[in-house]
Protein backbone atom coordinates (compact mmCIF):
# COMPACT_ATOMS: atom_id res chain seq x y z
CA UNK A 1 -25.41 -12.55 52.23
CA UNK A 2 -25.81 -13.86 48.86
CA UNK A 3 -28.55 -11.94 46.48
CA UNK A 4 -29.17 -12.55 43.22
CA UNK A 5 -28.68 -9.62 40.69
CA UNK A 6 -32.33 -8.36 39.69
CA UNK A 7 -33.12 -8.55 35.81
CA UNK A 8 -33.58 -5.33 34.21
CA UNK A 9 -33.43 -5.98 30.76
CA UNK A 10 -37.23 -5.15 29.77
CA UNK A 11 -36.86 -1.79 32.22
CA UNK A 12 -37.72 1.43 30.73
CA UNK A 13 -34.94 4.29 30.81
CA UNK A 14 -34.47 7.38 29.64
CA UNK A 15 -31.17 8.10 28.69
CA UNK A 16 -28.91 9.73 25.78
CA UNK A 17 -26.83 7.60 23.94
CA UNK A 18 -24.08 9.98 24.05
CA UNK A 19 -23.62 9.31 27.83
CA UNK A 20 -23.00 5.86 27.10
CA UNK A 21 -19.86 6.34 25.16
CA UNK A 22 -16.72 6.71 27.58
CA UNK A 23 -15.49 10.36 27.41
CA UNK A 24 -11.70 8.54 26.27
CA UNK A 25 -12.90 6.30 23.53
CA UNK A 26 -10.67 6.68 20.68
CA UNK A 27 -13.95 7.70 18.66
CA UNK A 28 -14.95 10.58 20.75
CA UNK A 29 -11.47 12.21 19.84
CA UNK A 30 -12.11 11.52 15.80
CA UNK A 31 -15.25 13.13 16.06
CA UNK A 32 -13.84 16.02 17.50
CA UNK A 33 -10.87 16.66 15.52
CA UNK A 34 -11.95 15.29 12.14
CA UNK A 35 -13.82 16.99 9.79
CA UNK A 36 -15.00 14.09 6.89
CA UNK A 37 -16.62 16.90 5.23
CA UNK A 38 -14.58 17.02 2.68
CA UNK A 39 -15.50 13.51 1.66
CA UNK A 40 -18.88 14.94 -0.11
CA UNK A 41 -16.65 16.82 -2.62
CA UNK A 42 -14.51 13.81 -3.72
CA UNK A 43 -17.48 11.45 -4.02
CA UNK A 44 -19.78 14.15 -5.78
CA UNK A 45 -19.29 13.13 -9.37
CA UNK A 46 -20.47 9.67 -8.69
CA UNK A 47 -23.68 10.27 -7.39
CA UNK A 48 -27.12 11.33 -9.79
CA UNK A 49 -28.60 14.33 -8.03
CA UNK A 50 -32.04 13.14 -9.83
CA UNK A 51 -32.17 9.41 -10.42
CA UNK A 52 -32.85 6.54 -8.30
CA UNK A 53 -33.43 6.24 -4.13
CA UNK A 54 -31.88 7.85 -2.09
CA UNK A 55 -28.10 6.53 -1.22
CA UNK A 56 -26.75 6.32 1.91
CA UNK A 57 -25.17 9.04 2.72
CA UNK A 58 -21.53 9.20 1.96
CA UNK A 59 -20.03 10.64 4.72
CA UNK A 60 -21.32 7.75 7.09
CA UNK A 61 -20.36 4.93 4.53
CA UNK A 62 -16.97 5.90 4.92
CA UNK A 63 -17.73 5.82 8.98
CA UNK A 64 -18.39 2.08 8.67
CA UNK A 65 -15.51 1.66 6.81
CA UNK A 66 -13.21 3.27 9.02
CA UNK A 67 -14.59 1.54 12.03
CA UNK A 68 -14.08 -1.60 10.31
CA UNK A 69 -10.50 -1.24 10.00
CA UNK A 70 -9.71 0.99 13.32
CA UNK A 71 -11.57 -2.14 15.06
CA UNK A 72 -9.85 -5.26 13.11
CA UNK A 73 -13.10 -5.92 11.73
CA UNK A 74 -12.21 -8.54 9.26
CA UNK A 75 -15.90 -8.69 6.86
CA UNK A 76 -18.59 -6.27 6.23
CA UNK A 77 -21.21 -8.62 7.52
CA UNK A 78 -19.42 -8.84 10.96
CA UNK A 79 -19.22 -5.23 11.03
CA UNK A 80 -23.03 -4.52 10.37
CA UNK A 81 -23.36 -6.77 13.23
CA UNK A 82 -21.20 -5.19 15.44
CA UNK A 83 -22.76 -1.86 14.67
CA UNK A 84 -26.01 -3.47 15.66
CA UNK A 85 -24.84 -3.86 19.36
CA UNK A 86 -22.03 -1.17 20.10
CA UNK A 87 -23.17 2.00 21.56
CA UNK A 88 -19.50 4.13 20.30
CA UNK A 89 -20.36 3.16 17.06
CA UNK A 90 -23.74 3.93 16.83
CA UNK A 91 -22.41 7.11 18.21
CA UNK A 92 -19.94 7.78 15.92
CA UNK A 93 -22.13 6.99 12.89
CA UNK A 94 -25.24 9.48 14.16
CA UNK A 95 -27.39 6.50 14.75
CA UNK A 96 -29.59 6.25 18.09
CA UNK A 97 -30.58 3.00 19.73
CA UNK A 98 -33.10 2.33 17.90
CA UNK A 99 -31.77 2.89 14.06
CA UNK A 100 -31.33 0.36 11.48
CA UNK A 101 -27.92 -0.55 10.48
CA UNK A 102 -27.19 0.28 6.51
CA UNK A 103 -26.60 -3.87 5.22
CA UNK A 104 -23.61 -5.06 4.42
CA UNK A 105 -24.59 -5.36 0.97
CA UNK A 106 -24.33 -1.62 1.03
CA UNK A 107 -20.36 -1.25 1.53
CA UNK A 108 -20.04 -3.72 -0.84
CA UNK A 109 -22.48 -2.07 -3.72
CA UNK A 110 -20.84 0.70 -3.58
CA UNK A 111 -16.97 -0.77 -3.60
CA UNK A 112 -17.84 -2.93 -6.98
CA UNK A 113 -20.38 -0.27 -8.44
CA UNK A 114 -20.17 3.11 -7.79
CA UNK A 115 -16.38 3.14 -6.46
CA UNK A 116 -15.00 0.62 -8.80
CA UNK A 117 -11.91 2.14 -10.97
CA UNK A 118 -11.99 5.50 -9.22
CA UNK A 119 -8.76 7.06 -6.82
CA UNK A 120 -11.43 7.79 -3.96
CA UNK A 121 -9.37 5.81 -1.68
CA UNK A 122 -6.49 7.54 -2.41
CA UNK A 123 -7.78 10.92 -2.60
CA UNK A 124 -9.26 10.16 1.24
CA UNK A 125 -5.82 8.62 2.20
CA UNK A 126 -4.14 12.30 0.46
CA UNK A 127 -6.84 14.29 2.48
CA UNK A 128 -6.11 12.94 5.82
CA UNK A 129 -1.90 13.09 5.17
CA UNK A 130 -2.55 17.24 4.21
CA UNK A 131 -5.04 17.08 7.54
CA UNK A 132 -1.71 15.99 9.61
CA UNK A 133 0.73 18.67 7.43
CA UNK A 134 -1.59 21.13 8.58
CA UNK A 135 -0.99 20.34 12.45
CA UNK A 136 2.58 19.97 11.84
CA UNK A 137 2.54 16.19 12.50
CA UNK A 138 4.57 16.02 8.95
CA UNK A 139 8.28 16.83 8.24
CA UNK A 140 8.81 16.08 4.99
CA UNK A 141 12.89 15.70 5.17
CA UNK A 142 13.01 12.07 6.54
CA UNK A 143 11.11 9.64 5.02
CA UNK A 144 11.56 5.50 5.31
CA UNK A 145 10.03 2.94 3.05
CA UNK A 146 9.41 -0.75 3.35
CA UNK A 147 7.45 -3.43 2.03
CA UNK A 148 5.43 -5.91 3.56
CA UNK A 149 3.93 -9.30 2.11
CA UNK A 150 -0.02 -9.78 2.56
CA UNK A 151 -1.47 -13.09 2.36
CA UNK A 152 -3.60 -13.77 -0.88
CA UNK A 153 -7.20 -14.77 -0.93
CA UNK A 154 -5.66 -17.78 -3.22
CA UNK A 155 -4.87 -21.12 -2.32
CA UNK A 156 -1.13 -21.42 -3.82
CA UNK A 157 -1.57 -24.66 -5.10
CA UNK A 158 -4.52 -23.62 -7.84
CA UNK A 159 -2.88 -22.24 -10.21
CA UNK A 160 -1.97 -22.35 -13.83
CA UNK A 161 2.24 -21.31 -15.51
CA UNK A 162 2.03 -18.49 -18.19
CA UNK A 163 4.96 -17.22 -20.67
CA UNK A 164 4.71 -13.30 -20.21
CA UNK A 165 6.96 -10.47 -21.07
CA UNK A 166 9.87 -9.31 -19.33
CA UNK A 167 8.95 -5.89 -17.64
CA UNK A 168 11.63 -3.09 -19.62
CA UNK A 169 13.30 -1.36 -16.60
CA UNK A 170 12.34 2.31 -16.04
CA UNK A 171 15.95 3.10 -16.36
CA UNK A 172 17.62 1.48 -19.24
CA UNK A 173 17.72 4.18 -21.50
CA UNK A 174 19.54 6.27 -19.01
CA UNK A 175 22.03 3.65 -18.29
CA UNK A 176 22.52 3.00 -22.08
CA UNK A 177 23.58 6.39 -22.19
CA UNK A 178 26.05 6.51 -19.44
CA UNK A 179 27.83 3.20 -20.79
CA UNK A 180 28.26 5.31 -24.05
CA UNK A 181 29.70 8.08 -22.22
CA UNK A 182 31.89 5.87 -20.12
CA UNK A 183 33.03 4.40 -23.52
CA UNK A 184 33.94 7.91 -25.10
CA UNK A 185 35.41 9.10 -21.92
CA UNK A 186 37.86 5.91 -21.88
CA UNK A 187 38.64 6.53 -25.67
CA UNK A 188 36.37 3.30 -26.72
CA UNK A 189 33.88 2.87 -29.83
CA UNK A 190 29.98 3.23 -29.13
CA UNK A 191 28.74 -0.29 -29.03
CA UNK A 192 26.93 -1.41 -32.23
CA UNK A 193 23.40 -1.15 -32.16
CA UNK A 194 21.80 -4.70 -30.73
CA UNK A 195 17.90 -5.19 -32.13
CA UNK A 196 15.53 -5.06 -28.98
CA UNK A 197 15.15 -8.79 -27.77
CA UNK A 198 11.52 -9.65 -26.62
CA UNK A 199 12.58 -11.21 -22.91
CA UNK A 200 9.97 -13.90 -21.76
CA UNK A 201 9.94 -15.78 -18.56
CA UNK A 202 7.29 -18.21 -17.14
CA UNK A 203 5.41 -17.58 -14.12
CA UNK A 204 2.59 -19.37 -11.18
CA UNK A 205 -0.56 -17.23 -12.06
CA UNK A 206 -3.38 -18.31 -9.56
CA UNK A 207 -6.71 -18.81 -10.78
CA UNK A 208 -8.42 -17.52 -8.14
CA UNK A 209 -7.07 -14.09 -8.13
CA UNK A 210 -5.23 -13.68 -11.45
CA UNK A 211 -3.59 -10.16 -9.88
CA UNK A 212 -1.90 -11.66 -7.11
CA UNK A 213 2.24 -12.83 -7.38
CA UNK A 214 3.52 -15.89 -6.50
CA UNK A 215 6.65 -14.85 -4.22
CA UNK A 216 9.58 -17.48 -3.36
CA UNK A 217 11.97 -15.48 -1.15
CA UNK A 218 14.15 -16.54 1.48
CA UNK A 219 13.19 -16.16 4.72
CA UNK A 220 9.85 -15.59 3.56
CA UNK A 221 6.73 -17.69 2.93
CA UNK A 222 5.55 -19.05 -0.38
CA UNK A 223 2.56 -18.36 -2.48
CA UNK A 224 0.14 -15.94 -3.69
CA UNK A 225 0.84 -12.61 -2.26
CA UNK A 226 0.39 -8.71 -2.67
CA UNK A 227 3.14 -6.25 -1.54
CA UNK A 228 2.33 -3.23 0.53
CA UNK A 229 4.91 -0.96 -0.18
CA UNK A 230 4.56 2.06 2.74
CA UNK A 231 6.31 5.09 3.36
CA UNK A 232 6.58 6.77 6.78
CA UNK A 233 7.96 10.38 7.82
CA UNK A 234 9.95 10.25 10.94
CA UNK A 235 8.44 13.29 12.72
CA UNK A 236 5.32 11.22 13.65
CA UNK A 237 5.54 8.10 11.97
CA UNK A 238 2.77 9.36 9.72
CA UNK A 239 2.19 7.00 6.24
CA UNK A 240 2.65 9.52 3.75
CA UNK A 241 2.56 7.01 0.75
CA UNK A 242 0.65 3.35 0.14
CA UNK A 243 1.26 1.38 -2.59
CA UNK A 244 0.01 -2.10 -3.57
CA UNK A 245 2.15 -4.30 -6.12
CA UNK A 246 2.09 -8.18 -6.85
CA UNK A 247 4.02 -10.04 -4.69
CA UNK A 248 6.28 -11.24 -7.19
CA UNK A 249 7.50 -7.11 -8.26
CA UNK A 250 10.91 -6.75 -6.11
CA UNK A 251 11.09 -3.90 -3.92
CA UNK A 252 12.95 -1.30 -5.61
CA UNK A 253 10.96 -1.24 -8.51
CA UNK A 254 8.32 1.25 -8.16
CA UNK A 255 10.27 3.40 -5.30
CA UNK A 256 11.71 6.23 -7.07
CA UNK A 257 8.36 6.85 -8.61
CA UNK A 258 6.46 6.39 -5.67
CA UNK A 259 8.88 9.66 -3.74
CA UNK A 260 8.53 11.60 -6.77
CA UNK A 261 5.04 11.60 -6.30
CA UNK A 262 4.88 12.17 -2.47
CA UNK A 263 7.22 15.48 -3.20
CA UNK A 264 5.06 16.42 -5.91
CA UNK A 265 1.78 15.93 -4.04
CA UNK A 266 2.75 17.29 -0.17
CA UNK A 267 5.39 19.29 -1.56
CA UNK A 268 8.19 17.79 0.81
CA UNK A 269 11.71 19.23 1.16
CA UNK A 270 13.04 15.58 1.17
CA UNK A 271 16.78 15.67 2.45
CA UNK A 272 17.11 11.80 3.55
CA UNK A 273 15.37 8.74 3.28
CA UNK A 274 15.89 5.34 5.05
CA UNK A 275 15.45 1.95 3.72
CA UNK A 276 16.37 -2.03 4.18
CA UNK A 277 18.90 -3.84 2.37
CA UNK A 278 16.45 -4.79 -0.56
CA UNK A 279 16.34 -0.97 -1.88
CA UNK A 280 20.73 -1.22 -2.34
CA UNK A 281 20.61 -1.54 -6.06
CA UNK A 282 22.68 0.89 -8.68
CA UNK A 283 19.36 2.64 -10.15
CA UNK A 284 17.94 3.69 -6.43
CA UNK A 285 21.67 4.81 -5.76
CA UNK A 286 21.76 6.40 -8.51
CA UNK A 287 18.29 8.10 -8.78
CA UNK A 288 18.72 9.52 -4.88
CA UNK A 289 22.23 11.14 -5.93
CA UNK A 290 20.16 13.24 -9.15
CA UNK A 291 17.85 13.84 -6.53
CA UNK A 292 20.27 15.41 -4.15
CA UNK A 293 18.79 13.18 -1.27
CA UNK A 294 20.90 11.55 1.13
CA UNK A 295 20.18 7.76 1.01
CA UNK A 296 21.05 5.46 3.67
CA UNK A 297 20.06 1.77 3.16
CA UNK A 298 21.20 -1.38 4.92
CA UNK A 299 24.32 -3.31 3.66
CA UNK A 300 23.61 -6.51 1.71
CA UNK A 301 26.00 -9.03 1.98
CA UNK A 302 26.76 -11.07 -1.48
CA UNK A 303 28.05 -14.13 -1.28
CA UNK A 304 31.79 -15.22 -2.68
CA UNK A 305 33.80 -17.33 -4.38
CA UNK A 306 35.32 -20.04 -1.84
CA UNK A 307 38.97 -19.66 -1.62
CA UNK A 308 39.15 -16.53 -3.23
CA UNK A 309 39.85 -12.78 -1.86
CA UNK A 310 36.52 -10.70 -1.75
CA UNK A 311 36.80 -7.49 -4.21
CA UNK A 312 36.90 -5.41 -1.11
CA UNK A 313 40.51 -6.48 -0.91
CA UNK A 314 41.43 -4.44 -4.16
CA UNK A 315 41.57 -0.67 -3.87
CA UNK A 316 39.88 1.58 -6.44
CA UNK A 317 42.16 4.61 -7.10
CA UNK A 318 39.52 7.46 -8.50
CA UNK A 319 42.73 9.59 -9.66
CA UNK A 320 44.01 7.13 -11.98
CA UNK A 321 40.74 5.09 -12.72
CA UNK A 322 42.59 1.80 -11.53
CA UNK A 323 42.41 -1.22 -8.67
CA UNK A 324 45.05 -2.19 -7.01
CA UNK A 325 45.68 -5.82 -5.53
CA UNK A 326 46.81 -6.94 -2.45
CA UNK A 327 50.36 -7.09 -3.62
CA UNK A 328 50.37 -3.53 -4.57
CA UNK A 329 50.00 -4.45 -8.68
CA UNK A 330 47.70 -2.64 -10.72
CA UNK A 331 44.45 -3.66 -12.38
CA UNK A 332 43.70 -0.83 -15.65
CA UNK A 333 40.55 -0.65 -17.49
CA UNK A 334 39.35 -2.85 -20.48
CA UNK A 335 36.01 -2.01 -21.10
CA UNK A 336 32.72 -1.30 -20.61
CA UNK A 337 30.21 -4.05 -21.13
CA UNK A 338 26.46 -3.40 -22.19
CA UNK A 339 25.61 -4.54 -18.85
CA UNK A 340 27.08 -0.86 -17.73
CA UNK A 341 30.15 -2.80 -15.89
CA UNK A 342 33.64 -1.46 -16.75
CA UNK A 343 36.39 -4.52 -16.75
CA UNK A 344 39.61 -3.94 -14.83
CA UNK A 345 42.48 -6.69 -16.05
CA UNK A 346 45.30 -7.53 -14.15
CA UNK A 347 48.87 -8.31 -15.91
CA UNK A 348 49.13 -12.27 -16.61
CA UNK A 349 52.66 -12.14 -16.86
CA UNK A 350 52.91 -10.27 -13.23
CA UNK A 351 50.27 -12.55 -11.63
CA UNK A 352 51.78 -16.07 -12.48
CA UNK A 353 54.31 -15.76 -10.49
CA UNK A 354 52.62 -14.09 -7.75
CA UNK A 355 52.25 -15.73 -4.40
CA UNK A 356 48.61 -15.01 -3.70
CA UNK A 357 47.50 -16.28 -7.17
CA UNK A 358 45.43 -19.29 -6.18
CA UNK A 359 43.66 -17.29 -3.92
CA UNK A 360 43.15 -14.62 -6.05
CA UNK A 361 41.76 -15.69 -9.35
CA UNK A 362 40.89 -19.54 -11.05
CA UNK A 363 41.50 -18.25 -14.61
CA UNK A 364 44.15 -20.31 -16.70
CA UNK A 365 45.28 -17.61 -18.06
CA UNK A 366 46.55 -15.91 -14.68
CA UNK A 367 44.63 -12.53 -15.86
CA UNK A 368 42.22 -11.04 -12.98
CA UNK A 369 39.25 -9.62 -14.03
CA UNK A 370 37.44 -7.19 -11.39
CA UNK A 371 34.04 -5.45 -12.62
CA UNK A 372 33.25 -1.52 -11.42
CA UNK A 373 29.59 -0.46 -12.84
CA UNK A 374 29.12 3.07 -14.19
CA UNK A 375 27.27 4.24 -11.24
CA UNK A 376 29.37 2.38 -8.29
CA UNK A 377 30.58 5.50 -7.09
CA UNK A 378 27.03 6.27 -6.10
CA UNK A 379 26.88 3.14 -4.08
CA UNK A 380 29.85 3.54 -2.59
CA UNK A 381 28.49 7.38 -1.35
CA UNK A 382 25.35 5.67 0.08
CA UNK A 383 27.81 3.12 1.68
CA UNK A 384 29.58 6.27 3.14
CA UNK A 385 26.16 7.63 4.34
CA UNK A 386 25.13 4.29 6.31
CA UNK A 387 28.58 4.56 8.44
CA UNK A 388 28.36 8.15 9.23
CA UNK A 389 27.37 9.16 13.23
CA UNK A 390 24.10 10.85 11.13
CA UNK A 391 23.54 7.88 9.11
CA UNK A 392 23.82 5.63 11.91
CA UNK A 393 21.26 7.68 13.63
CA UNK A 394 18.75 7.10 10.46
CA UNK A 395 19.21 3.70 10.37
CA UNK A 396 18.08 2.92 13.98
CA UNK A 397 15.25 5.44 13.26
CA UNK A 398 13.59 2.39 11.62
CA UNK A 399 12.35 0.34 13.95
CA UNK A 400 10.68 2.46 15.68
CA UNK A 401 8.89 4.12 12.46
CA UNK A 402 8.20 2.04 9.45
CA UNK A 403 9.04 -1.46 10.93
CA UNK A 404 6.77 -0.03 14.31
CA UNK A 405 4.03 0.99 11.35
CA UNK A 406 4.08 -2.19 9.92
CA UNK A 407 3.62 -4.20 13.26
CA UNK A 408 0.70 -2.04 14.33
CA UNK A 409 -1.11 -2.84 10.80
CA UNK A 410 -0.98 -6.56 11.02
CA UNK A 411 -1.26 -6.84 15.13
CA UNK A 412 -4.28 -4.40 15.73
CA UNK A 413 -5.94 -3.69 12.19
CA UNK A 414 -6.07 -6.67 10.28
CA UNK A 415 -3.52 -6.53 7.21
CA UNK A 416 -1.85 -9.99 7.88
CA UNK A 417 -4.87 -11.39 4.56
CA UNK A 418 -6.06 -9.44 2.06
CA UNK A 419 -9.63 -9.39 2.61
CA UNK A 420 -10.46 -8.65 -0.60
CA UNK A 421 -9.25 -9.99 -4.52
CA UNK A 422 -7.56 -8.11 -7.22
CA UNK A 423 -5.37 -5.48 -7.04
CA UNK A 424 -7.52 -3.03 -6.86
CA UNK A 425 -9.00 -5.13 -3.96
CA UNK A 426 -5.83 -4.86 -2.14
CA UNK A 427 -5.04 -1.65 -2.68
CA UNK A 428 -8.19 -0.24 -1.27
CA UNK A 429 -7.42 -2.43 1.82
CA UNK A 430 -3.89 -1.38 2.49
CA UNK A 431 -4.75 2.28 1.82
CA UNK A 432 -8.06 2.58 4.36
CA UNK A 433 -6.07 0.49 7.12
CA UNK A 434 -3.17 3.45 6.59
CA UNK A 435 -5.86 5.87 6.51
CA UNK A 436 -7.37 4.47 9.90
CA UNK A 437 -3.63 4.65 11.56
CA UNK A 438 -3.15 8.20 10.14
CA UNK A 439 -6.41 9.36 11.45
CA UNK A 440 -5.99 7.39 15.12
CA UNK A 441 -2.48 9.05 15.34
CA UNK A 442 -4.10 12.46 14.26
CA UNK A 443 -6.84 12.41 17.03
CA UNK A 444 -4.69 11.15 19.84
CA UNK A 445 -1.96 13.95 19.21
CA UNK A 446 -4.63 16.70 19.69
CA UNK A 447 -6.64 15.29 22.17
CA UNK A 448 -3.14 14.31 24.46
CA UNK A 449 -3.81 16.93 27.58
């Protein structure tokens, strides 16, 4: 027998808005194993303790926040409305049924006012890593790093060319010093001094957000983008670093920086790190090496000559600091160009009237030429690394922690746009959506029965 439901909207009930919220809801089990106390110290110094109203308090701004990027909530005003109606969230944020919701305005005020040029997204992002150290969710000796591309809030076809300066590399000097050694250690003169040329280059700025990069990569999409460049530790694929770079910066450049500053700050006992083919370059070799950490990093296969053998095919001999072809002849050392590559040449007079000549070099003088930079042999050790049974084991480590942490940011917490402009802007996001992960991951490990 058909009845219609009765409407109960207008009835009176008493009831405690804690026994709405399901006893499982993800924000039952932050509330009882987070302690956001420590947010009042960080934010201290930029409050008046005897000027103007009273702000909201601190502790449940950053509440909204966090709900807003645990939830996928893509805009502040959203977000106040979905306050307005969800009982967990109203929980969570100490509200009762009948409580206004802060305005949206509020978040906002304080993100272009009061937390505008400060670290206080950091310093939460720092606070919740230590929180996870402290329950031994962290290990410290495996870490992996990636980058992913988030979508400016530019359209990429507003936008005006600029002549800028040519970023100096971090590690020139250093290099500049090991060709000299190389030099004196192969008997050669120091290379004259060569006057500092100013190197210019012209680049897409976008004049809606000035901070973003225009990235042209293949296999990726074009425009106006920001880089989130994200560290993981293997134990429990807990971020342990976030940072936020134009998307025009290539990968490698701020990494060495970036782990100096995780072992510095959490005080890791790094042994091994895993990354993707775009960290293989000679300085990141090199820099994990001084380090003493063992580096393992996808192969990246470079593209040859048509016709001609691949330098593979000639063998270095470390003993007497030679190559040798194919056909058993020997290729000795030249020199050692300002680039940092030492110059191996073969013996024209042997080589015309070899039988593998066409396919080994086009020169018309029948000389081969094969380069060797100063720090190959590091690259060749981190080659080493990626083939070993342990190295093998790091690599496939990967998808299942920093590509996995990656996936879970753009599927389930928004980071596929940059909601916000600037740098600054996107920093902020990529950090609090890391911050939300951490602190999920955090409260479902303690809470698992």
């Amino acid at each position: 027998m058909l009845r219609p439901i009765r409407e109960k909207q207008i009835e009176l009930e008493m009831v405690s808005i804690d026994q709405l919220v399901p006893e499982d809801h993800l924000l039952r089990k932050i509330d009882a194993t987070i302690d956001f106390n420590f947010i009042y110290d960080r934010v201290k110094s930029f409050y008046s303790e005897d000027n103007g109203r009273p702000p909201i308090d601190p502790v449940m701004l950053f509440k909204m926040m966090l709900v807003g990027y645990l939830f996928g909530i893509r805009s502040e005003r959203q977000l106040e409305k979905e306050i307005q109606t969800n009982v967990a969230y109203r929980w969570f944020l100490g509200l009762n049924l009948t409580d206004s919701v802060p305005h949206h305005s509020t978040i906002s005020f304080n993100r272009h006012k009061r937390f505008k040029g400060t670290k206080i997204f950091q310093d939460i992002f720092d606070e919740v890593v230590l929180l996870a150290m402290e329950h031994r969710m962290v290990g410290g000796r495996l870490l992996f790093t990636d980058s992913t591309h988030l979508k400016a809030n530019a359209n990429k076809r507003k936008f005006v060319k600029e002549t800028v300066q040519v970023d100096t590399r971090e590690y020139i000097e250093e290099l500049n010093q090991a060709i000299e050694d190389d030099r004196k250690a192969h008997g050669k003169k120091p290379l004259p001094k060569k006057e500092k040329e100013v190197e210019e280059k012209e680049i897409k700025v976008s004049t809606t957000d000035k901070d973003s990069g225009y990235m042209f990569r293949d296999g990726k999409p074009e425009g106006f983008f920001y880089l989130d460049h994200r560290t993981t530790d293997h134990k429990y694929n807990i971020i342990t670093d976030v940072y936020v770079t134009p998307g025009n910066v290539h990968d490698s450049r701020p990494y060495l920086e970036r782990l100096d500053r995780q072992c510095t700050r959490f005080d890791f006992k790094l042994e091994a790190v895993g990354l993707d083919a775009g960290y293989l370059t000679m300085p990141i070799c090199h820099g994990l090496d001084q380090r003493g950490i063992m580096g393992v990093i996808a192969h990246r296969r470079f593209s040859t000559v048509k016709g001609l053998l691949p330098k593979w095919k000639f063998t270095f001999d470390h003993e007497t600091d030679t190559y040798i072809c194919p056909q058993s002849q020997v290729l000795t050392y030249a020199t050692t160009n300002r680039e940092g590559y030492r110059q191996y040449h073969s013996n024209p007079e042997i080589c015309k009237d070899c039988p593998s000549l066409s396919q080994c070099t086009k020169s018309k003088n029948h000389k081969k030429v094969i380069t060797r930079h100063v720090w190959e042999d590091k690259k060749e050790k981190v080659r080493e690394n990626r083939l070993s049974p342990e190295g093998k084991t790091i690599y496939k480590m990967r998808k299942e922690t920093i590509e996995r942490s990656f996936a879970d940011s753009k599927q389930l917490h928004g980071l596929r746009y940059c909601r916000l402009r600037s740098l600054e802007g996107a920093s902020e996001q990529a950090l609090m959506t890391a911050t939300a992960q951490n602190i999920k991951k955090i409260a479902n490990h303690l809470t698992r029965g």
